[in-house]
N, C-alpha and C. Protein backbone atom coordinates (compact mmCIF):
# COMPACT_ATOMS: atom_id res chain seq x y z
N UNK A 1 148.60 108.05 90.30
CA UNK A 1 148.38 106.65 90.60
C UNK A 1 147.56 106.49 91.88
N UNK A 2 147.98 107.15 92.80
CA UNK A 2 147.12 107.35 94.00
C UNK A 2 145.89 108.17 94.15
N UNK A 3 145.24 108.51 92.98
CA UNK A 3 144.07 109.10 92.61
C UNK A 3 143.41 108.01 92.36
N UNK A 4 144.02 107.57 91.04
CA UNK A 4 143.14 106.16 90.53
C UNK A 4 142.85 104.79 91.28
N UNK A 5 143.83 104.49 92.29
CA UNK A 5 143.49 103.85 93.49
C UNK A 5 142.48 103.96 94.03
N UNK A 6 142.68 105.45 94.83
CA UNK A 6 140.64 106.07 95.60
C UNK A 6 139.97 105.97 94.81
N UNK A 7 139.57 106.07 93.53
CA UNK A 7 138.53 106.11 92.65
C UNK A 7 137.92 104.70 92.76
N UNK A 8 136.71 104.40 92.72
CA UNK A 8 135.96 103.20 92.84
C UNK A 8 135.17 103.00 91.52
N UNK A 9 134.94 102.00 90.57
CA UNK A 9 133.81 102.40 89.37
C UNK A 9 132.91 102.39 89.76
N UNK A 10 131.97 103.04 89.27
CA UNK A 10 130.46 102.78 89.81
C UNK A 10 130.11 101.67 88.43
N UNK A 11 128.62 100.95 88.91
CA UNK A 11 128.07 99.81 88.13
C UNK A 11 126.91 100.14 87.81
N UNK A 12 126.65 100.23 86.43
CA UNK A 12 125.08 100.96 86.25
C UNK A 12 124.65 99.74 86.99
N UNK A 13 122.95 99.50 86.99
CA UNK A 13 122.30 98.96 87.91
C UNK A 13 121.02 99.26 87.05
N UNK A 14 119.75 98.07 87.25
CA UNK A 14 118.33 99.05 86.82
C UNK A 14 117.68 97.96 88.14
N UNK A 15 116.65 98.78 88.72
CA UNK A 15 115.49 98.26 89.91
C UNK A 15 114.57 97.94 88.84
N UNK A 16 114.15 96.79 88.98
CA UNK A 16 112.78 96.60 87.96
C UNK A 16 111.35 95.95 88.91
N UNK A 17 110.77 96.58 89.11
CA UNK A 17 109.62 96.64 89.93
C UNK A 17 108.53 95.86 88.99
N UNK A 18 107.79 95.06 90.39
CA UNK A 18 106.75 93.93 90.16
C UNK A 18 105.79 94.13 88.86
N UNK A 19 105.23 95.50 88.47
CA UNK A 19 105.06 96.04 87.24
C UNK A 19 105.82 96.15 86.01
N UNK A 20 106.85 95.83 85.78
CA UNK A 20 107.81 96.51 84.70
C UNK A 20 108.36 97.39 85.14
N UNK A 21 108.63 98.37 85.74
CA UNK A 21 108.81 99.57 86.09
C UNK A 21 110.85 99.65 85.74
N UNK A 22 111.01 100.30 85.06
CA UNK A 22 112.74 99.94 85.67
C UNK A 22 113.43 101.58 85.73
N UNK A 23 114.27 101.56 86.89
CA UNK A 23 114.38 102.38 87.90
C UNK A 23 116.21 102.41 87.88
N UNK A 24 117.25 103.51 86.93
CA UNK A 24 118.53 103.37 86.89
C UNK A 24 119.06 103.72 87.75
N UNK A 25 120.12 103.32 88.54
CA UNK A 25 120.89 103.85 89.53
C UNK A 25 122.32 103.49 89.30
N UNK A 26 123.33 103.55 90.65
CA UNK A 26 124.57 103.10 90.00
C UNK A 26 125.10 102.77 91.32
N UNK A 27 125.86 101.50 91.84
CA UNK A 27 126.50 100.90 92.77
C UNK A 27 128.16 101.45 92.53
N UNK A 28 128.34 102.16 93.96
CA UNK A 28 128.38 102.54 95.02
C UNK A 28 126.84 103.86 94.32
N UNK A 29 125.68 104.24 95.04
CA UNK A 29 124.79 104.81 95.23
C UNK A 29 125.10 106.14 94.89
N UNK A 30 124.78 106.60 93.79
CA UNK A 30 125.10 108.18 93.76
C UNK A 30 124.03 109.12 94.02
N UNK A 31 124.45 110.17 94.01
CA UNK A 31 123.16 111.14 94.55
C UNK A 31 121.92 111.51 93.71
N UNK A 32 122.07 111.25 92.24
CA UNK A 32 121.05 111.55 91.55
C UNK A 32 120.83 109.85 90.53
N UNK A 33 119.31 109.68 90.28
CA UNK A 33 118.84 108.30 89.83
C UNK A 33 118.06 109.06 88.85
N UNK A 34 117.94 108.21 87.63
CA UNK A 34 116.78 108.18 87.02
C UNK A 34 115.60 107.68 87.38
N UNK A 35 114.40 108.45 87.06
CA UNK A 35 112.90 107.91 87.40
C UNK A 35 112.37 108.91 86.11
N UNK A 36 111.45 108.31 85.53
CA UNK A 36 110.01 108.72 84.80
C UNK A 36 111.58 109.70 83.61
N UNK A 37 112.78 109.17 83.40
CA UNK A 37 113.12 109.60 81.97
C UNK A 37 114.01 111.03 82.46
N UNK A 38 114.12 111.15 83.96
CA UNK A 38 114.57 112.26 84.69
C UNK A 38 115.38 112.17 85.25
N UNK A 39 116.50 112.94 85.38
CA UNK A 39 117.70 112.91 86.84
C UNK A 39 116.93 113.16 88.13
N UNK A 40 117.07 112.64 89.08
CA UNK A 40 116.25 113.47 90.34
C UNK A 40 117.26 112.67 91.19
N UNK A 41 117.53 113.59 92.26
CA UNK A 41 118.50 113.77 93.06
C UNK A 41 117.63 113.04 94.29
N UNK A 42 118.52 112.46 95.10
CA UNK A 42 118.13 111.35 96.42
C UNK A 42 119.09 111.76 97.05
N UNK A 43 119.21 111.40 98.07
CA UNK A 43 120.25 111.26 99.79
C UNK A 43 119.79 110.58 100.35
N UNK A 44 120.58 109.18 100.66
CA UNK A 44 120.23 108.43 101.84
C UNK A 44 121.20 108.27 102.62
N UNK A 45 120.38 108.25 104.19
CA UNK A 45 121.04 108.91 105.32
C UNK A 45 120.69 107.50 106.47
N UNK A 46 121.30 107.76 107.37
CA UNK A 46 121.25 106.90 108.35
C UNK A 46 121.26 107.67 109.66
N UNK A 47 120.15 108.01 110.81
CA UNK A 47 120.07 108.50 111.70
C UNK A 47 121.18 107.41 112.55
N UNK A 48 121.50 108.31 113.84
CA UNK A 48 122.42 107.78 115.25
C UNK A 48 121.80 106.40 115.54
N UNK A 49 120.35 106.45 115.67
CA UNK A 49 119.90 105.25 115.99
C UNK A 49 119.60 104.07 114.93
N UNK A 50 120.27 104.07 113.63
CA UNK A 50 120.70 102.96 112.83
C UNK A 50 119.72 102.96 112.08
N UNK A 51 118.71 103.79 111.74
CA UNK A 51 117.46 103.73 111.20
C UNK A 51 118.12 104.45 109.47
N UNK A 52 117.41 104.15 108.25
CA UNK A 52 117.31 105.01 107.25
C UNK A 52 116.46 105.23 106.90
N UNK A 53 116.78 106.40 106.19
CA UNK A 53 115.90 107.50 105.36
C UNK A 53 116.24 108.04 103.94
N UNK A 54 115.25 108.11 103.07
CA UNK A 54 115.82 108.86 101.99
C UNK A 54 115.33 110.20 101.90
N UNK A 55 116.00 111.30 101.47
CA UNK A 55 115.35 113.00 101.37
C UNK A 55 115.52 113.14 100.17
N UNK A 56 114.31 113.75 99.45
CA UNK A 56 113.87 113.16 97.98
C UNK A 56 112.98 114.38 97.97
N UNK A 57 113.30 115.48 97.15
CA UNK A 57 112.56 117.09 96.76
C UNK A 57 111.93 117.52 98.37
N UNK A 58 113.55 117.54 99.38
CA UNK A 58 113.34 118.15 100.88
C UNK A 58 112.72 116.96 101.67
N UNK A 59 111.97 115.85 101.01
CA UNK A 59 110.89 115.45 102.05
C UNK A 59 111.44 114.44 102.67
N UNK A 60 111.46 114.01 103.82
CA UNK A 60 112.19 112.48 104.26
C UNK A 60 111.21 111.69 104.29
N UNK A 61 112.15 110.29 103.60
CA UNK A 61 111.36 109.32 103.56
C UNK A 61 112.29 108.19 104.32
N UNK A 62 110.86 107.54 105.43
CA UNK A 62 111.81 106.23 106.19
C UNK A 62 111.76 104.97 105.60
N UNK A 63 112.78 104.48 105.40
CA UNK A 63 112.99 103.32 104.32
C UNK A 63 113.84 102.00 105.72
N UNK A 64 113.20 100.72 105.25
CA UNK A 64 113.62 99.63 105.79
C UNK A 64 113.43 98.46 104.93
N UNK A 65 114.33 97.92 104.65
CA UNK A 65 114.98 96.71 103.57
C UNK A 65 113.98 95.51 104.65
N UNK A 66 113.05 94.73 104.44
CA UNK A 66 112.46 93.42 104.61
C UNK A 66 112.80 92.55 104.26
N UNK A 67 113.76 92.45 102.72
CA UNK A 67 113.95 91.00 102.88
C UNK A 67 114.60 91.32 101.64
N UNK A 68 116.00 90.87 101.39
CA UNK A 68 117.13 90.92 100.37
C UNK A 68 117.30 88.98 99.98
N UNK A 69 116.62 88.92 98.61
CA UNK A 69 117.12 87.17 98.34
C UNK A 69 117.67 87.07 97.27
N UNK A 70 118.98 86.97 97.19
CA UNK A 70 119.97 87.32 95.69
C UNK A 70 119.53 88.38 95.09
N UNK A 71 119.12 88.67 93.80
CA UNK A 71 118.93 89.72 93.19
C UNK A 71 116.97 90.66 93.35
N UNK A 72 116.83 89.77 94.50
CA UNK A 72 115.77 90.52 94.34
C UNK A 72 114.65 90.97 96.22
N UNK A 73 114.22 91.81 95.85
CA UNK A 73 114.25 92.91 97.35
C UNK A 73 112.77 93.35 97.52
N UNK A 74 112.48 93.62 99.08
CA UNK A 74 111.82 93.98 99.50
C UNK A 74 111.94 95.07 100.42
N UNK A 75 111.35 96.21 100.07
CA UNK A 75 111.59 97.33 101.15
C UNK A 75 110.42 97.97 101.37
N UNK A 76 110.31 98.76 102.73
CA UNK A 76 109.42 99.61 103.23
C UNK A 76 109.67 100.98 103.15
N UNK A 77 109.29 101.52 102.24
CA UNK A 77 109.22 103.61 102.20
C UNK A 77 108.02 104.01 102.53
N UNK A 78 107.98 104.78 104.20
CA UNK A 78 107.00 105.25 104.59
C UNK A 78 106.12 104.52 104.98
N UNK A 79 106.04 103.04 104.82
CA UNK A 79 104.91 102.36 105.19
C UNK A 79 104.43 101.73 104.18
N UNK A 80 104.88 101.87 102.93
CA UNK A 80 104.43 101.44 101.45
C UNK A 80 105.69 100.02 101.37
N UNK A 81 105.02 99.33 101.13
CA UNK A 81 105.76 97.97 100.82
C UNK A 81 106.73 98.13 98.98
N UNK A 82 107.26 98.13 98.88
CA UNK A 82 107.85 97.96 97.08
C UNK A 82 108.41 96.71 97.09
N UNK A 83 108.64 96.01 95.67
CA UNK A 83 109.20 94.50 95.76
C UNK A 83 109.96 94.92 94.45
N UNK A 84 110.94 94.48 94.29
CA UNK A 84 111.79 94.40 93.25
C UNK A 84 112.87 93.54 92.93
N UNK A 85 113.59 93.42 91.78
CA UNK A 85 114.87 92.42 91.20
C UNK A 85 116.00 93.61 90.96
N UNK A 86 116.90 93.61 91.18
CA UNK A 86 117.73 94.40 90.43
C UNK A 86 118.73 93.79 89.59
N UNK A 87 118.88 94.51 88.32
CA UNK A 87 119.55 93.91 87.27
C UNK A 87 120.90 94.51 86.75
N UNK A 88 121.52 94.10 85.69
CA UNK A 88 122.57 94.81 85.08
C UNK A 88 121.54 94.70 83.66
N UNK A 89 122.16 95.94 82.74
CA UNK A 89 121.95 96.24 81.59
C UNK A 89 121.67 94.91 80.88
N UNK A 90 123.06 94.18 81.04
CA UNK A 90 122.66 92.60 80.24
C UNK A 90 121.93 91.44 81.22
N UNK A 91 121.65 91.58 81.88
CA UNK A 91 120.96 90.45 82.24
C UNK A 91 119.33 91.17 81.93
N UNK A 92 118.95 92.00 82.09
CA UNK A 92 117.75 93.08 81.83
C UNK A 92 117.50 92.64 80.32
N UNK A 93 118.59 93.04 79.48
CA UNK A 93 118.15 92.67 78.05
C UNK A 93 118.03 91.27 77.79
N UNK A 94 118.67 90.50 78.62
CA UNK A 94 118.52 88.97 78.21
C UNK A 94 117.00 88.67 78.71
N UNK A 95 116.88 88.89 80.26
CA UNK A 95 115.22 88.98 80.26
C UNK A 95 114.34 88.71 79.10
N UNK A 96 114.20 90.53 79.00
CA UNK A 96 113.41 91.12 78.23
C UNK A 96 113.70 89.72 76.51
N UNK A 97 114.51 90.10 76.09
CA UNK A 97 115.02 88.97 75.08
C UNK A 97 114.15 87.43 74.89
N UNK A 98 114.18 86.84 76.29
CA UNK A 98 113.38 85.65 76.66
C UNK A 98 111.79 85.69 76.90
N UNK A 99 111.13 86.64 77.48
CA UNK A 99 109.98 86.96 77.64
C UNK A 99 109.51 87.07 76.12
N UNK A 100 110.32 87.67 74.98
CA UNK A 100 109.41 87.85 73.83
C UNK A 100 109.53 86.54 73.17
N UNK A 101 110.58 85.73 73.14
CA UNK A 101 111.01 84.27 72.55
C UNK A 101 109.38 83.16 72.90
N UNK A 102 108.47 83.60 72.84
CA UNK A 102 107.30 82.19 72.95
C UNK A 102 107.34 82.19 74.29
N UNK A 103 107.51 83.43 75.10
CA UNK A 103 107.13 83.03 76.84
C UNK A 103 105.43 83.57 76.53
N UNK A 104 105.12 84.17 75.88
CA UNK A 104 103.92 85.02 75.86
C UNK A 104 102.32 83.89 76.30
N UNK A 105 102.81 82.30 75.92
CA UNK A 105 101.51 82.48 76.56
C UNK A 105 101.95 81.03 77.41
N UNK A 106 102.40 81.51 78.37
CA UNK A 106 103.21 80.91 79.19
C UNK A 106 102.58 81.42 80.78
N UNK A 107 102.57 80.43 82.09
CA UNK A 107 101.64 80.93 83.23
C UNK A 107 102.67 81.55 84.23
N UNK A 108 102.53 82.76 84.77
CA UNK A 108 102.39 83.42 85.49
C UNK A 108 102.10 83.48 87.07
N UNK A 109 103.12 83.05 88.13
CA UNK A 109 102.68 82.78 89.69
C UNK A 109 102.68 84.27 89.67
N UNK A 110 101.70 84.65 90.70
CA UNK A 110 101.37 85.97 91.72
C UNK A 110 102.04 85.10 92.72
N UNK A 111 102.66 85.94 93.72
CA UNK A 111 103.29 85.04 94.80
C UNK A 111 103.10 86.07 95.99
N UNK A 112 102.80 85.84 97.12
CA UNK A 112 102.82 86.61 98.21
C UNK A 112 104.21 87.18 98.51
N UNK A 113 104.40 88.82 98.55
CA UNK A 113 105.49 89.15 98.95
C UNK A 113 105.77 89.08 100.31
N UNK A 114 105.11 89.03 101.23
CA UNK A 114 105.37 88.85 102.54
C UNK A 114 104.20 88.09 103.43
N UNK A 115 104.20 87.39 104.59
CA UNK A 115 103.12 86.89 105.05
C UNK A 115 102.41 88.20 105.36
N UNK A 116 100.86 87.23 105.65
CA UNK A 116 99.85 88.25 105.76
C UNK A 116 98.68 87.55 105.69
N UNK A 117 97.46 88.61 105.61
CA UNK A 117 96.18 87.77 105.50
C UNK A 117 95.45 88.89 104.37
N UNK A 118 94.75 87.64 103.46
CA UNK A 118 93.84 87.98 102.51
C UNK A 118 92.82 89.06 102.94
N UNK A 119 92.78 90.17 102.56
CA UNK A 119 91.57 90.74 103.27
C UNK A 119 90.73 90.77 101.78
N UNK A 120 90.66 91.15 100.45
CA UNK A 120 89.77 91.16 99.53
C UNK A 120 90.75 90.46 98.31
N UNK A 121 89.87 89.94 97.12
CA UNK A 121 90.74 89.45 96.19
C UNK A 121 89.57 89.72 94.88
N UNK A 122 90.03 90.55 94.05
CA UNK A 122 89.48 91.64 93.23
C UNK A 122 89.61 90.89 91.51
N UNK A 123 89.65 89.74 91.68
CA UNK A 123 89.36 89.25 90.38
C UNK A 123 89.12 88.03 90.51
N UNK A 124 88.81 86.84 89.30
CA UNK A 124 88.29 85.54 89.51
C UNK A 124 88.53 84.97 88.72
N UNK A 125 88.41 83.56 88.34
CA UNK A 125 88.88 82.98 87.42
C UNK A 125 88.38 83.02 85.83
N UNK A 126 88.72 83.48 84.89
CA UNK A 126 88.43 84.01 83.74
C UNK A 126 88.23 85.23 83.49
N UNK A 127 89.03 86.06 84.84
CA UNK A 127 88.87 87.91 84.64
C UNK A 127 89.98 88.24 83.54
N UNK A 128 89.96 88.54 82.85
CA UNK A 128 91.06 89.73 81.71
C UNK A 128 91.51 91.00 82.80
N UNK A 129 92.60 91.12 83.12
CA UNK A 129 93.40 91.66 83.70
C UNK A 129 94.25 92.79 82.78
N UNK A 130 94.79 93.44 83.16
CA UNK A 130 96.04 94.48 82.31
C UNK A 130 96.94 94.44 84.02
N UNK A 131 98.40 94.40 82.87
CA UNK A 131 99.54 94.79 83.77
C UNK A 131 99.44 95.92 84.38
N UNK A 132 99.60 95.83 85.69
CA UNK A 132 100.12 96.95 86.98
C UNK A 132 98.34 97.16 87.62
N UNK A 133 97.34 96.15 87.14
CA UNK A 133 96.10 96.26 87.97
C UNK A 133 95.68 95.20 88.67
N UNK A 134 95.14 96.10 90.13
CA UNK A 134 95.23 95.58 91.51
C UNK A 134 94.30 93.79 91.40
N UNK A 135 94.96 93.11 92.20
CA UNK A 135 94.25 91.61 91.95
C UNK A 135 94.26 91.41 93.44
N UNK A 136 94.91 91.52 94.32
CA UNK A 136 94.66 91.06 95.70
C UNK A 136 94.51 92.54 96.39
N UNK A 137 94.35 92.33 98.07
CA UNK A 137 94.43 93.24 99.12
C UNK A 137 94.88 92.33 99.90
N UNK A 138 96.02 92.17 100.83
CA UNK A 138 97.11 91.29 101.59
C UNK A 138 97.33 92.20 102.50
N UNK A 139 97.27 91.90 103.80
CA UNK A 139 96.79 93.15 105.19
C UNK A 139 98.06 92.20 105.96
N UNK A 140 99.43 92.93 106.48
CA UNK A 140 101.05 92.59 106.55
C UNK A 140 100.88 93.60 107.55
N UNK A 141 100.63 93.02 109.11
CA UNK A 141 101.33 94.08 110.24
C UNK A 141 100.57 95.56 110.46
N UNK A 142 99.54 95.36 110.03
CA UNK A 142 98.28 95.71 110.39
C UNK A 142 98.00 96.90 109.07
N UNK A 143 98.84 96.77 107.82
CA UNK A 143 98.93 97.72 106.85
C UNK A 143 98.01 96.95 105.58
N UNK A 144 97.27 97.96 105.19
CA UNK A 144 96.74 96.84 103.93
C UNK A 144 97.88 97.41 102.49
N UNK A 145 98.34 96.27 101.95
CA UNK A 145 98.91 96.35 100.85
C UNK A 145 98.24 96.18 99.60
N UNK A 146 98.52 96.49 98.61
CA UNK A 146 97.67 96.57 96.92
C UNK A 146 98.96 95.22 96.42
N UNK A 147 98.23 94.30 96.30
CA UNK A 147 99.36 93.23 95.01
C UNK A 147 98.83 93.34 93.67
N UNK A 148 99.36 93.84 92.70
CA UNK A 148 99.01 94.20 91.02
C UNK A 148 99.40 93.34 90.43
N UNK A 149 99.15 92.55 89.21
CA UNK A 149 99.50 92.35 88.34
C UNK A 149 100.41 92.64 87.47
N UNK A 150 101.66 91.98 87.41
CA UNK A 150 102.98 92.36 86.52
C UNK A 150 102.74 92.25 84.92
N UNK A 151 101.84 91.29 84.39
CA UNK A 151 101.65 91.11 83.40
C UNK A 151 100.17 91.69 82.66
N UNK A 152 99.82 91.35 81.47
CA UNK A 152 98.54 91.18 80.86
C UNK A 152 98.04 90.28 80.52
N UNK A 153 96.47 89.48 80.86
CA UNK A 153 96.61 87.97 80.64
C UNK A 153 95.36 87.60 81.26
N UNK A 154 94.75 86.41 81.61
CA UNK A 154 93.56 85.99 81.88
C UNK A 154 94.01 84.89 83.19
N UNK A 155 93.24 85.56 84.25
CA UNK A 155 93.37 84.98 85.36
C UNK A 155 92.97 83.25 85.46
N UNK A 156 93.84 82.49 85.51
CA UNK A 156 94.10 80.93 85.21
C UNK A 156 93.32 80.17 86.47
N UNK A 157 93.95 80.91 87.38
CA UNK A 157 93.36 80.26 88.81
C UNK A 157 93.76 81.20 90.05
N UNK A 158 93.12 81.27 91.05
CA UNK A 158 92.79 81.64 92.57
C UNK A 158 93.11 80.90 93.58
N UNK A 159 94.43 80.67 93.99
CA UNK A 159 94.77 79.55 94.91
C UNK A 159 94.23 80.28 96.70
N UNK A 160 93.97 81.56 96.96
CA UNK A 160 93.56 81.71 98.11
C UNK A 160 91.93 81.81 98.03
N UNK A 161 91.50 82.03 99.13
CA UNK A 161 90.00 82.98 99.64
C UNK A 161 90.35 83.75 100.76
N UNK A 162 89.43 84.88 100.50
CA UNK A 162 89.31 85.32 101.57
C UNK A 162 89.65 85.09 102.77
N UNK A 163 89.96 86.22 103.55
CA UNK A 163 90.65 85.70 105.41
C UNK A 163 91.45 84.73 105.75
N UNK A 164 92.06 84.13 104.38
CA UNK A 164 93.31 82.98 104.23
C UNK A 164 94.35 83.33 104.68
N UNK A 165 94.96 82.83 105.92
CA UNK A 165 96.72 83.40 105.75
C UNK A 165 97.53 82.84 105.07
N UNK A 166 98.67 83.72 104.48
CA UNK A 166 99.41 83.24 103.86
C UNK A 166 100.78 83.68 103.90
N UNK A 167 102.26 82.97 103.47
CA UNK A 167 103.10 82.64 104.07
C UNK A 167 103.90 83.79 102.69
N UNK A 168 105.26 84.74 103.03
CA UNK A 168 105.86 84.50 102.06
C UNK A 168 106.45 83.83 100.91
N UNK A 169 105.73 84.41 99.88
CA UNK A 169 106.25 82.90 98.39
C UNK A 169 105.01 81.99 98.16
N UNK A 170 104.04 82.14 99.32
CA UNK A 170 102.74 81.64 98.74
C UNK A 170 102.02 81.62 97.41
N UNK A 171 101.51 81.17 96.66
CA UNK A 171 101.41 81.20 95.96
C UNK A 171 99.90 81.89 95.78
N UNK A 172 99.45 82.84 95.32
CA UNK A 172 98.64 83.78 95.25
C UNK A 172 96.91 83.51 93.77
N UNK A 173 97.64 83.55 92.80
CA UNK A 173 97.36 83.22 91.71
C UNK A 173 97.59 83.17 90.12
N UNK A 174 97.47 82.30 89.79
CA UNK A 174 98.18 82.10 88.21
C UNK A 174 97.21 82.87 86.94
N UNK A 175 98.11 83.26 86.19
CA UNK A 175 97.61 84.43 85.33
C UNK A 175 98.22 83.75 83.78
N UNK A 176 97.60 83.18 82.61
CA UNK A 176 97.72 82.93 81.56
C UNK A 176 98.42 84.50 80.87
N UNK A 177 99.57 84.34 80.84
CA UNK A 177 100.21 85.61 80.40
C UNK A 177 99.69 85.70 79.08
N UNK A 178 99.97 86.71 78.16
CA UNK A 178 99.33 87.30 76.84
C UNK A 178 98.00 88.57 76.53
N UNK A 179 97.99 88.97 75.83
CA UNK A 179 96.92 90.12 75.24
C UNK A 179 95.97 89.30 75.96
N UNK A 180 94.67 90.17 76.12
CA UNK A 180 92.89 90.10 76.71
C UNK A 180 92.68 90.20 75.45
N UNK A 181 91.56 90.04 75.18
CA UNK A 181 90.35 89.98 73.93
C UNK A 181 89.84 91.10 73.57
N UNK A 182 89.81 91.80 74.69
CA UNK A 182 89.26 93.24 74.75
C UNK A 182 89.62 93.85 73.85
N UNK A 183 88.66 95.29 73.08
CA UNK A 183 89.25 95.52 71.99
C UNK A 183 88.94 97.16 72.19
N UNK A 184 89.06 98.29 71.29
CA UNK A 184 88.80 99.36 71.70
C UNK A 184 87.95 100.04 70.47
């Protein structure tokens, strides 16, 4: 009885990144995650001076959480910005579930993940786009960041220009979700 007490459940979990990307883990954090269909083993650590890190095939990586808003996150590894939602199994399938229900040609905010300033913006209005390709360059604390495209779809509108600052949650640009025309 006092075994099953200490025992804690763990909660599957999936990270689903601004691309699709979804990323299994399990709350309380165990040592090995799925990525790319694989077990691969993580450790995250916390130096004396309150800082973390993850050590990931020997290498350390310095990781800092930017901005936690209900289910969905912003962190720094190494200097690389990531943005993500994290889900449970069923709320993931309910998603996914709703996106195919007639969301398909439905519009699409790009939204600034963090303030910053426009340094290039790599498509225009009536570009055909594919999911996970680059549409802005957003320069955050003197780092230039890549903002991609989550979807596939035809760029609707361009709410910045160039050398624009802009605020977290800004609104970036709208993307007519659905297939391009393009054919092969």
């Amino acid at each position: 009885m006092a075994r099953e007490a200490k025992k804690k459940k763990s909660t599957k979990l999936i990270a689903l990144s601004t691309t699709n990307k979804a990323y299994e883990f399990k709350n309380p954090l165990e040592k090995k995650i799925k990525y790319q269909g694989e077990q691969v083993e993580i450790k995250l650590h916390e130096d004396p001076d309150g800082f973390s890190y993850i050590v990931w095939k020997n290498k350390k990586y310095m990781l800092d959480v930017i901005e936690k808003n209900q289910n969905r996150y912003t962190i720094m590894i190494n200097g690389v910005w990531h943005s993500f939602t994290v889900e449970t199994p069923i709320s993931l399938k309910r998603r996914r579930f709703l996106e195919e229900q007639g969301e398909s040609s439905s519009i699409v905010v790009i939204e600034a993940p963090m303030p910053g300033k426009i340094i290039d913006i790599l498509v225009e209005e009536g570009s055909e786009i594919k999911e996970g390709e680059p549409i802005i360059i957003l320069e955050a604390m003197k780092m230039q960041n890549e903002i991609s495209s989550h979807v596939t779809g035809i760029v609707k509108s361009v709410e910045v220009k160039k050398n624009d600052s802009v605020m977290k949650d800004d609104v970036l640009i709208e993307i007519q979700k659905g297939s391009t025309s393009t054919s092969s």
